[in-house]
N, C-alpha and C. Protein backbone atom coordinates (compact mmCIF):
# COMPACT_ATOMS: atom_id res chain seq x y z
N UNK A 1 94.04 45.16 103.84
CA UNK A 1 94.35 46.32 103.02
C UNK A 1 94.96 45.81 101.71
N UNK A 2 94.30 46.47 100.38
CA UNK A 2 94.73 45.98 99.46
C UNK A 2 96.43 46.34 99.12
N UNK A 3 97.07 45.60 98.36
CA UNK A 3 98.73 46.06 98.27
C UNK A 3 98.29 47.17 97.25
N UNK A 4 97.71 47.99 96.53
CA UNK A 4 97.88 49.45 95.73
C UNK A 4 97.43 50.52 96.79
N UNK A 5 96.57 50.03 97.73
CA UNK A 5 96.40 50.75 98.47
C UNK A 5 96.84 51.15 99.46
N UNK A 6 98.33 50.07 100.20
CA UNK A 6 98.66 50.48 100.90
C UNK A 6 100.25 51.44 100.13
N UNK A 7 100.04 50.99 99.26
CA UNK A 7 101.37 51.85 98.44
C UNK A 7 100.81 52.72 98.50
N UNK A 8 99.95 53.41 98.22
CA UNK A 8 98.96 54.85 97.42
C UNK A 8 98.95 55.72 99.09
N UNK A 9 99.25 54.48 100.09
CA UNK A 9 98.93 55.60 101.92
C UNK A 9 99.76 56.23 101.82
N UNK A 10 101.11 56.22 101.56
CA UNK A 10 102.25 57.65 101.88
C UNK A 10 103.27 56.77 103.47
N UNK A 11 102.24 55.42 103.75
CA UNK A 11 102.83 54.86 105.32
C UNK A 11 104.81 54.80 104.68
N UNK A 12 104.78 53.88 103.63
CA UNK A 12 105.83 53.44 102.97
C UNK A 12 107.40 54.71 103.23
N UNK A 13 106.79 55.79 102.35
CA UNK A 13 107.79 57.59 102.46
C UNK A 13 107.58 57.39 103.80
N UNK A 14 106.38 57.86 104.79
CA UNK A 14 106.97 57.89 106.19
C UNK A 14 108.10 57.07 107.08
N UNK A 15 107.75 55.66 106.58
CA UNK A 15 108.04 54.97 107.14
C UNK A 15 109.93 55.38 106.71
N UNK A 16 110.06 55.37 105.16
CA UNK A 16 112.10 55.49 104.75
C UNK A 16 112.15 56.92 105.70
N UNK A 17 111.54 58.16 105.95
CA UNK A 17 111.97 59.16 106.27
C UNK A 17 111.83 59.37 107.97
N UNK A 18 111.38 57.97 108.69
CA UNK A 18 111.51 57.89 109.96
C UNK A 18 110.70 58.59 110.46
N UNK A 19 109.75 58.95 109.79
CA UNK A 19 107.99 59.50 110.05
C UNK A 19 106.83 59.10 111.02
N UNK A 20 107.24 57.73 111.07
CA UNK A 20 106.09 56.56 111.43
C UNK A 20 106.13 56.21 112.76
N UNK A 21 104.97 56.07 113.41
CA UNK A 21 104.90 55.77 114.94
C UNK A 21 105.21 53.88 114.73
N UNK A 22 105.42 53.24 116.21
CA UNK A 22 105.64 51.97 116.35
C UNK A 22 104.61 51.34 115.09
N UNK A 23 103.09 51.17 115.37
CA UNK A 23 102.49 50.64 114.60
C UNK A 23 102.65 50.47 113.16
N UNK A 24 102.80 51.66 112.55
CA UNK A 24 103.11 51.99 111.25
C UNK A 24 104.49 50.96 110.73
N UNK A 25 105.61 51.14 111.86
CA UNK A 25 106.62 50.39 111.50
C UNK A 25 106.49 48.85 111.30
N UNK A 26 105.18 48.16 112.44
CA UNK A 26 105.29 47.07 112.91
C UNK A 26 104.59 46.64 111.40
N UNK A 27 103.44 47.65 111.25
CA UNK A 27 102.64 47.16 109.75
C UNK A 27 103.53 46.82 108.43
N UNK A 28 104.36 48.05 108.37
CA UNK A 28 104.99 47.69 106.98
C UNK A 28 106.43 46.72 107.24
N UNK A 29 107.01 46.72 108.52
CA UNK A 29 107.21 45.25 108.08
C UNK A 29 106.47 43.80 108.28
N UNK A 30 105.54 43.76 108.65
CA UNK A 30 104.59 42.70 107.96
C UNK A 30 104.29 42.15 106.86
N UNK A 31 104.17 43.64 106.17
CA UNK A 31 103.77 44.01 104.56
C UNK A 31 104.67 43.50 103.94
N UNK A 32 106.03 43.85 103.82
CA UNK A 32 107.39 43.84 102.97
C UNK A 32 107.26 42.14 103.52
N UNK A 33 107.17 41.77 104.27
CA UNK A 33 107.59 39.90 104.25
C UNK A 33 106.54 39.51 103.77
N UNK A 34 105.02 39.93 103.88
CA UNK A 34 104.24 38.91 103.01
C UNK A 34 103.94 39.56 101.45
N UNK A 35 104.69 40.67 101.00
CA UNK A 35 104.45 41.16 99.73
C UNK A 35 105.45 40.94 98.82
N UNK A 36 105.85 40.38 98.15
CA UNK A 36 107.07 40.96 96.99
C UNK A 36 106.96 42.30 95.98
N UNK A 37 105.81 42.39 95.74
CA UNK A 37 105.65 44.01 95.32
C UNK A 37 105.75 45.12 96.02
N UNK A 38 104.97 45.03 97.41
CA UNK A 38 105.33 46.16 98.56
C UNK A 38 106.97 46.33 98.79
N UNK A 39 107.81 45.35 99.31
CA UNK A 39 109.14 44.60 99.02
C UNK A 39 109.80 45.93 97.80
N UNK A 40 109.36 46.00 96.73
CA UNK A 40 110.36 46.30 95.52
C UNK A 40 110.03 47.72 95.40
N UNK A 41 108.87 48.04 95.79
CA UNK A 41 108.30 49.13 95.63
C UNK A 41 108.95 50.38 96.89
N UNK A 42 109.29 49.41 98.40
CA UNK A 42 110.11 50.19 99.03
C UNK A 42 111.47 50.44 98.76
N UNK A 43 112.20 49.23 98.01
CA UNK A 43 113.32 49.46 97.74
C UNK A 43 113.54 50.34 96.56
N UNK A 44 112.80 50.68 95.41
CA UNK A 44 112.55 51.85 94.43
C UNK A 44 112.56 53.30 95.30
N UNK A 45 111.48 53.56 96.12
CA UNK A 45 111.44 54.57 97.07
C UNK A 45 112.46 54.96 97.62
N UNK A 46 113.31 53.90 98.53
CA UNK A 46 114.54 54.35 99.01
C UNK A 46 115.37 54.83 98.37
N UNK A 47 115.85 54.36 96.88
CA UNK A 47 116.86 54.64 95.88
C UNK A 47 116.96 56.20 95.33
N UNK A 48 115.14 56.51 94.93
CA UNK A 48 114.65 57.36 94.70
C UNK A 48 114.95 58.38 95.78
N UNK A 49 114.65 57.74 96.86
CA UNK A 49 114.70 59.31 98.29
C UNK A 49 116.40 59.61 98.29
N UNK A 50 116.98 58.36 98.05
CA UNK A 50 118.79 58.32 98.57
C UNK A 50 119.06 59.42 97.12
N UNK A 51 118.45 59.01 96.15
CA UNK A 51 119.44 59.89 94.69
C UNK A 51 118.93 61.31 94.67
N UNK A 52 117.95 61.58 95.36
CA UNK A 52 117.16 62.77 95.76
C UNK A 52 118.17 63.59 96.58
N UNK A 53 118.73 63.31 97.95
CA UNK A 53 118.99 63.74 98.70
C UNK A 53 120.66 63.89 98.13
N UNK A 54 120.80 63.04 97.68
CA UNK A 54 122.31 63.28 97.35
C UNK A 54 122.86 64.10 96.19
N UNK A 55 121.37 64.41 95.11
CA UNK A 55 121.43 65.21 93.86
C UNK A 55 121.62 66.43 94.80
N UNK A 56 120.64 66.97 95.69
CA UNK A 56 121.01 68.21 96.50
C UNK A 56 121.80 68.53 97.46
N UNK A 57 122.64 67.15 97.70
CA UNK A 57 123.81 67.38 99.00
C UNK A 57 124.46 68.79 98.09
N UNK A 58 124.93 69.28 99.35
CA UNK A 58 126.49 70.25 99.33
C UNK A 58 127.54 70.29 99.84
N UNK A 59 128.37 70.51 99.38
CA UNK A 59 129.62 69.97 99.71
C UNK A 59 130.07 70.69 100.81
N UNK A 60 130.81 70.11 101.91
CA UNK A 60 130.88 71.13 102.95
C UNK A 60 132.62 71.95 103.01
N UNK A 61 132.75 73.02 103.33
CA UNK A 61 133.91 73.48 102.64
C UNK A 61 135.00 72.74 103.28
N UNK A 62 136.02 72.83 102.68
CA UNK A 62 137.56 72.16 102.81
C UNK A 62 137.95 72.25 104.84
N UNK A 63 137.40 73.53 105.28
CA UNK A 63 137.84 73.61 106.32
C UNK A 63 137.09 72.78 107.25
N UNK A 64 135.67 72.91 107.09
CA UNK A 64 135.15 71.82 108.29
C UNK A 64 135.36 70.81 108.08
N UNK A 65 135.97 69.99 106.96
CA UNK A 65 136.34 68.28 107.21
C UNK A 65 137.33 68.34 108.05
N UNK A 66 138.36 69.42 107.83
CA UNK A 66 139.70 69.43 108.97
C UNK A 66 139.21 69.64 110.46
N UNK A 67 137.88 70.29 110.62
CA UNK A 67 137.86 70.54 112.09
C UNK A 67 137.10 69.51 112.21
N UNK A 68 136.09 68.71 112.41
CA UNK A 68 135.86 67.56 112.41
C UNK A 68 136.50 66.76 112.84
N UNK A 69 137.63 66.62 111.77
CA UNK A 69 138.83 65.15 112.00
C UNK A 69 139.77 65.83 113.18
N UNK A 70 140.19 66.90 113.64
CA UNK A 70 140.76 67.64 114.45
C UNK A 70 139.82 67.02 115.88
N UNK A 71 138.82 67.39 115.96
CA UNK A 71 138.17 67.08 116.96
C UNK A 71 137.54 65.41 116.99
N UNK A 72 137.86 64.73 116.43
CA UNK A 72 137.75 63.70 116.44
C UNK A 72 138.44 62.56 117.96
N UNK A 73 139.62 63.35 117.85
CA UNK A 73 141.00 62.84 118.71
C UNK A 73 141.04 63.84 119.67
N UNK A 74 141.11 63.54 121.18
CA UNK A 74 141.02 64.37 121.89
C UNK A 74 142.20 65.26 122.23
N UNK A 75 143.13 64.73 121.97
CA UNK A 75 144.13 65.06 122.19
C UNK A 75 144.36 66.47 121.11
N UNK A 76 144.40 66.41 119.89
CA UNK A 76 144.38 67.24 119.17
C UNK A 76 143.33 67.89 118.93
N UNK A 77 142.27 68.03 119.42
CA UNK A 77 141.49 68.94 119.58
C UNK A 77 141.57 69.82 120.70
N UNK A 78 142.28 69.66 121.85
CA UNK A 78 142.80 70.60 122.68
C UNK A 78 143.77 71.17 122.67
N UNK A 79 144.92 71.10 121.52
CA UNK A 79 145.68 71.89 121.14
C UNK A 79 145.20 72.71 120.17
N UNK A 80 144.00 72.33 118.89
CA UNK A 80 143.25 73.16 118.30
C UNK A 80 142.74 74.19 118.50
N UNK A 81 142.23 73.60 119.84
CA UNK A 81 140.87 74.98 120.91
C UNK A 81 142.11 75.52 121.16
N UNK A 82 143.50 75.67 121.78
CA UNK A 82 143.75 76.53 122.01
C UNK A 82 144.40 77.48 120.75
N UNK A 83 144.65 77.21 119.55
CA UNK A 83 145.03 77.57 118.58
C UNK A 83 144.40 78.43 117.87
N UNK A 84 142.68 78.24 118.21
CA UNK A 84 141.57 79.37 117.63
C UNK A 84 141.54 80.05 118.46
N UNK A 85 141.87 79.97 120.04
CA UNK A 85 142.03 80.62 120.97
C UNK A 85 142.63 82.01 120.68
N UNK A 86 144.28 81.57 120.25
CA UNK A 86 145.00 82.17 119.85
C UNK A 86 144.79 83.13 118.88
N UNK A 87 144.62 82.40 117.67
CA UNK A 87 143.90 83.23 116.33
C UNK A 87 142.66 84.34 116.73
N UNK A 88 141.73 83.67 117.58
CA UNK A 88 140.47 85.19 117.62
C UNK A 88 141.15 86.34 118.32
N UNK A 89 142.14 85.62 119.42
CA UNK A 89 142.76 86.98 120.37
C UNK A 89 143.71 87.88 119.14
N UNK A 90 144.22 86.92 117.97
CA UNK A 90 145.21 88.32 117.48
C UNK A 90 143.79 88.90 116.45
N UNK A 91 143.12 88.24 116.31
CA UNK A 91 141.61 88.98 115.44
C UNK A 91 141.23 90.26 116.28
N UNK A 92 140.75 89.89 117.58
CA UNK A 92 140.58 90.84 118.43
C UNK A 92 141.47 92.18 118.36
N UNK A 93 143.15 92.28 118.56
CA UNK A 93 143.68 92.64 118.75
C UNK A 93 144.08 94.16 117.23
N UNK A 94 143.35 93.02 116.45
CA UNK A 94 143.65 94.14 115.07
C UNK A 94 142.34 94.22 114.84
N UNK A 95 141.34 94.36 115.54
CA UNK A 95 139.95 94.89 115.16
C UNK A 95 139.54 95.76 116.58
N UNK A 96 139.87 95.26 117.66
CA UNK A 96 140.10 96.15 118.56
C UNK A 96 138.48 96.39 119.33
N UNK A 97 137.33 95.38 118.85
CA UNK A 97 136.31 95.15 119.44
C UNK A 97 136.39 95.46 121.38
N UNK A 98 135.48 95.98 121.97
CA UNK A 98 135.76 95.39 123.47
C UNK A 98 134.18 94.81 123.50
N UNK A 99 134.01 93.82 124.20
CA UNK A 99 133.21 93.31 125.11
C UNK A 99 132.56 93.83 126.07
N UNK A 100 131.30 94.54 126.38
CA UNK A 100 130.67 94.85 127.14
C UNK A 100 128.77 94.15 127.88
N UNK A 101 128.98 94.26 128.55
CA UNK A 101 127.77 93.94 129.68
C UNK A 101 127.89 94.85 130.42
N UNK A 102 126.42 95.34 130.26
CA UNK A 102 125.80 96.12 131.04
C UNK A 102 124.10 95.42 131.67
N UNK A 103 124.28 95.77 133.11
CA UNK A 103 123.58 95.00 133.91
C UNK A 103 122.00 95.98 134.07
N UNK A 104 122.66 97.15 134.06
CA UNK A 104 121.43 98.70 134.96
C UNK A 104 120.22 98.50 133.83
N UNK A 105 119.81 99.14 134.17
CA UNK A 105 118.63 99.60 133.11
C UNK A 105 118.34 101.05 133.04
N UNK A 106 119.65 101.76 133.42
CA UNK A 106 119.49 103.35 133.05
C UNK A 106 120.24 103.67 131.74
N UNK A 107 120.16 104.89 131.11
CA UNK A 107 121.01 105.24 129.96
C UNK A 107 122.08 106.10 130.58
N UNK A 108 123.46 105.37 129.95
CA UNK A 108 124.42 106.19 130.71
C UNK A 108 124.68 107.26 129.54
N UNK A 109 125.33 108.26 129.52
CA UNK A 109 126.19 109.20 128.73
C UNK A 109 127.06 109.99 129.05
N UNK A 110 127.89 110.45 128.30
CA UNK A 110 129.17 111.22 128.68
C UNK A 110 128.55 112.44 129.60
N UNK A 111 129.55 113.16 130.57
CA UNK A 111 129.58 114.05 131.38
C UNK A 111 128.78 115.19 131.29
N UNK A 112 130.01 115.51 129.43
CA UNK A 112 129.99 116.53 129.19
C UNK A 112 128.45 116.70 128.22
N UNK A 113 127.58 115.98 127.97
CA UNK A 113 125.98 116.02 127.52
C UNK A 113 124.91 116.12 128.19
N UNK A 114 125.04 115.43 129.54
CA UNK A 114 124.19 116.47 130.86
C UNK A 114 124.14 117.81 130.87
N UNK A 115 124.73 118.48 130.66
CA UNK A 115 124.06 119.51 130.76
C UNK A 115 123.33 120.34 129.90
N UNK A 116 124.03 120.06 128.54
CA UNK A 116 123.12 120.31 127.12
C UNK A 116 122.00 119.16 127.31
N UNK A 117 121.53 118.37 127.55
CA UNK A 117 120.55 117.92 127.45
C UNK A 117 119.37 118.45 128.60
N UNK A 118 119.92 119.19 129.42
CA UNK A 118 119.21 120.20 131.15
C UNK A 118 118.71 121.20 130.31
N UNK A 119 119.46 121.79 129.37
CA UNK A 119 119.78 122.53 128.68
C UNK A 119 118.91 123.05 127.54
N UNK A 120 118.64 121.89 126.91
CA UNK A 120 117.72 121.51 125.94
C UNK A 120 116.05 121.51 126.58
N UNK A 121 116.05 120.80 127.66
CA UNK A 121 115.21 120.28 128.63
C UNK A 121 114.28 121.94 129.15
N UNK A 122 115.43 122.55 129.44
CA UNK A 122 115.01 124.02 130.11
C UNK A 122 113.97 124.79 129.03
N UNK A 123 115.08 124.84 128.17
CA UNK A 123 114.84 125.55 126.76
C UNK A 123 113.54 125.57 126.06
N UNK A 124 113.23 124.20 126.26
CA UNK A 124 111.55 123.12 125.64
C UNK A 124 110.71 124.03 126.54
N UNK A 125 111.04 123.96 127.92
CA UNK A 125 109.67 124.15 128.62
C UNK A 125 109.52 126.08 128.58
N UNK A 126 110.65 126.72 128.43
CA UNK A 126 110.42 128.17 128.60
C UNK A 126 109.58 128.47 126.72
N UNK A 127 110.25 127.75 125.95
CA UNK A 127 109.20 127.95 124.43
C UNK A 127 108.04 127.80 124.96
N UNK A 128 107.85 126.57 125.48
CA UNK A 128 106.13 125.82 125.30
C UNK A 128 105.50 127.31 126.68
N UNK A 129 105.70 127.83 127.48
CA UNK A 129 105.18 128.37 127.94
C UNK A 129 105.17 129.84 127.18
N UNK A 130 106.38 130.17 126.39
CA UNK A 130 106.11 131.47 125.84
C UNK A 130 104.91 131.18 125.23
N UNK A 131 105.23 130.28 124.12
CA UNK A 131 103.71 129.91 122.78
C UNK A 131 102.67 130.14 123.25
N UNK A 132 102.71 129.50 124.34
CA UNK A 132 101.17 129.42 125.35
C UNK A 132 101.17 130.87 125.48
N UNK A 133 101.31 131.71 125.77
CA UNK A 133 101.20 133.17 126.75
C UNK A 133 101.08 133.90 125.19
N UNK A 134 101.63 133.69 124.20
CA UNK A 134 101.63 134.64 123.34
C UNK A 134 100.14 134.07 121.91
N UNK A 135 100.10 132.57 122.73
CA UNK A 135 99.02 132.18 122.00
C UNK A 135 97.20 132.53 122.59
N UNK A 136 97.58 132.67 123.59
CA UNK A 136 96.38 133.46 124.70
C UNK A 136 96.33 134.81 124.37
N UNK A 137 97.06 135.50 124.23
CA UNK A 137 97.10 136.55 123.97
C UNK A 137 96.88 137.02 123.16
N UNK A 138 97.11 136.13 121.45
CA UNK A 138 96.55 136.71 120.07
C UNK A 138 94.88 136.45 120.71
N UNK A 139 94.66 135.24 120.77
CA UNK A 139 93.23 135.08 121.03
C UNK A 139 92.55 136.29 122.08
N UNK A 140 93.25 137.08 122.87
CA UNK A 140 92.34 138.01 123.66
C UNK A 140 92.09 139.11 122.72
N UNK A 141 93.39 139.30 122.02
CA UNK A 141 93.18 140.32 120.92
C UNK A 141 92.18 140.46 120.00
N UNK A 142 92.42 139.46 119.81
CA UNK A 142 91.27 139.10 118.92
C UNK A 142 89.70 139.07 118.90
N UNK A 143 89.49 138.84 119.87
CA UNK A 143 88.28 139.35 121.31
C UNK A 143 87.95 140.70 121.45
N UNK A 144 89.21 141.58 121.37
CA UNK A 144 89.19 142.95 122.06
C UNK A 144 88.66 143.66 120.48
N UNK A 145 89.71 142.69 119.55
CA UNK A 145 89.23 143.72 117.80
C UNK A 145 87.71 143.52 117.53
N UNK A 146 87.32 142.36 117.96
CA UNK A 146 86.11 142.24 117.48
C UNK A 146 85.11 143.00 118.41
N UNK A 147 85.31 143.26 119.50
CA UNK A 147 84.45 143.99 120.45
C UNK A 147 84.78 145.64 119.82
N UNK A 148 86.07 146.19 119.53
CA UNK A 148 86.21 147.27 119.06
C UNK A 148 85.15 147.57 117.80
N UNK A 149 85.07 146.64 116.62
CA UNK A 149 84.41 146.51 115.54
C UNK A 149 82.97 146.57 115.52
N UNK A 150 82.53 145.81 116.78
CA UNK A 150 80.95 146.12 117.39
C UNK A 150 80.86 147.41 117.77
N UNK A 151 81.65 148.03 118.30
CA UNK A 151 81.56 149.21 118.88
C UNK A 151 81.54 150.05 118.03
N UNK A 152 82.27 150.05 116.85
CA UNK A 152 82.31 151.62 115.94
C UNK A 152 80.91 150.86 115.18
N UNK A 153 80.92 150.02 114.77
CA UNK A 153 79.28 149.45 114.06
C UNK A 153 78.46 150.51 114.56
N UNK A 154 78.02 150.18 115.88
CA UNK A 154 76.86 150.57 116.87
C UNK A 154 76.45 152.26 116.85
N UNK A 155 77.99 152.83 116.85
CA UNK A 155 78.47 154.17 116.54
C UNK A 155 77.77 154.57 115.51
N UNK A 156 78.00 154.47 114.31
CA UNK A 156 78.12 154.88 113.14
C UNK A 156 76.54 154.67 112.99
């Protein structure tokens, strides 16, 4: 493989970004000991990927370096845990959240909405049957006018 060509594969970026299967690794270091250009050309790449990554680092805020180094030491990280312990319970306490699990798979509701909802329930089905009865009924009428209308026709 020519050396522009193996620069031009992309193996090189895989290889700094930990991309590359065994082979790939075993190739380019082959490459880098019998190349001095492959050699300079990875170390450009790396510099390039390192000033890349570090132009877009962000800074992480003031508090997680402390919890970090807190939990670093075991010892003081179990006086910590219990210290956030502490802190969410008085959070809790002035927000007044509760915690629930529910296991059923029915809908529960207050007492007093059973029966307005029976209620409601009743209500639906005595409409839908009036509509019906009074909707049959325009239609017979309607039947009866038009048979009346044949009739004085026939008359006359």
């Amino acid at each position: 493989m020519e050396t522009q060509d193996f620069i031009e594969s992309g193996i090189l970026e895989a290889h700094l970004l930990g991309l590359s299967d065994e082979e790939e690794k075993e190739l380019v270091k082959q490459m880098v000991e019998e190349n001095q250009e492959i050699k300079e050309h990875l170390v450009d790449i790396e510099s390039d990927i390192t000033r890349y990554f570090n132009g877009s680092a962000v800074t992480p805020p003031p508090a997680l370096r402390e919890i970090i180094h807190l939990r670093s030491t075991q010892e003081n990280f179990k006086k910590e845990k219990h210290t956030f312990k502490k802190k969410a319970a008085e959070e809790d306490q002035s927000t007044r959240f509760l915690d629930v699990e529910v296991n059923d798979t029915h809908i529960k509701v207050h007492k007093f909405w059973r029966p307005a909802f029976i209620a409601v329930f009743i209500l639906s089905k005595i409409f839908l049957i009036a509509g019906l009865y009074y909707y049959f009924k325009a239609v017979n009428q309607e039947e009866q006018i038009q048979k009346l209308k044949t009739e004085i026709q026939q008359v006359k």
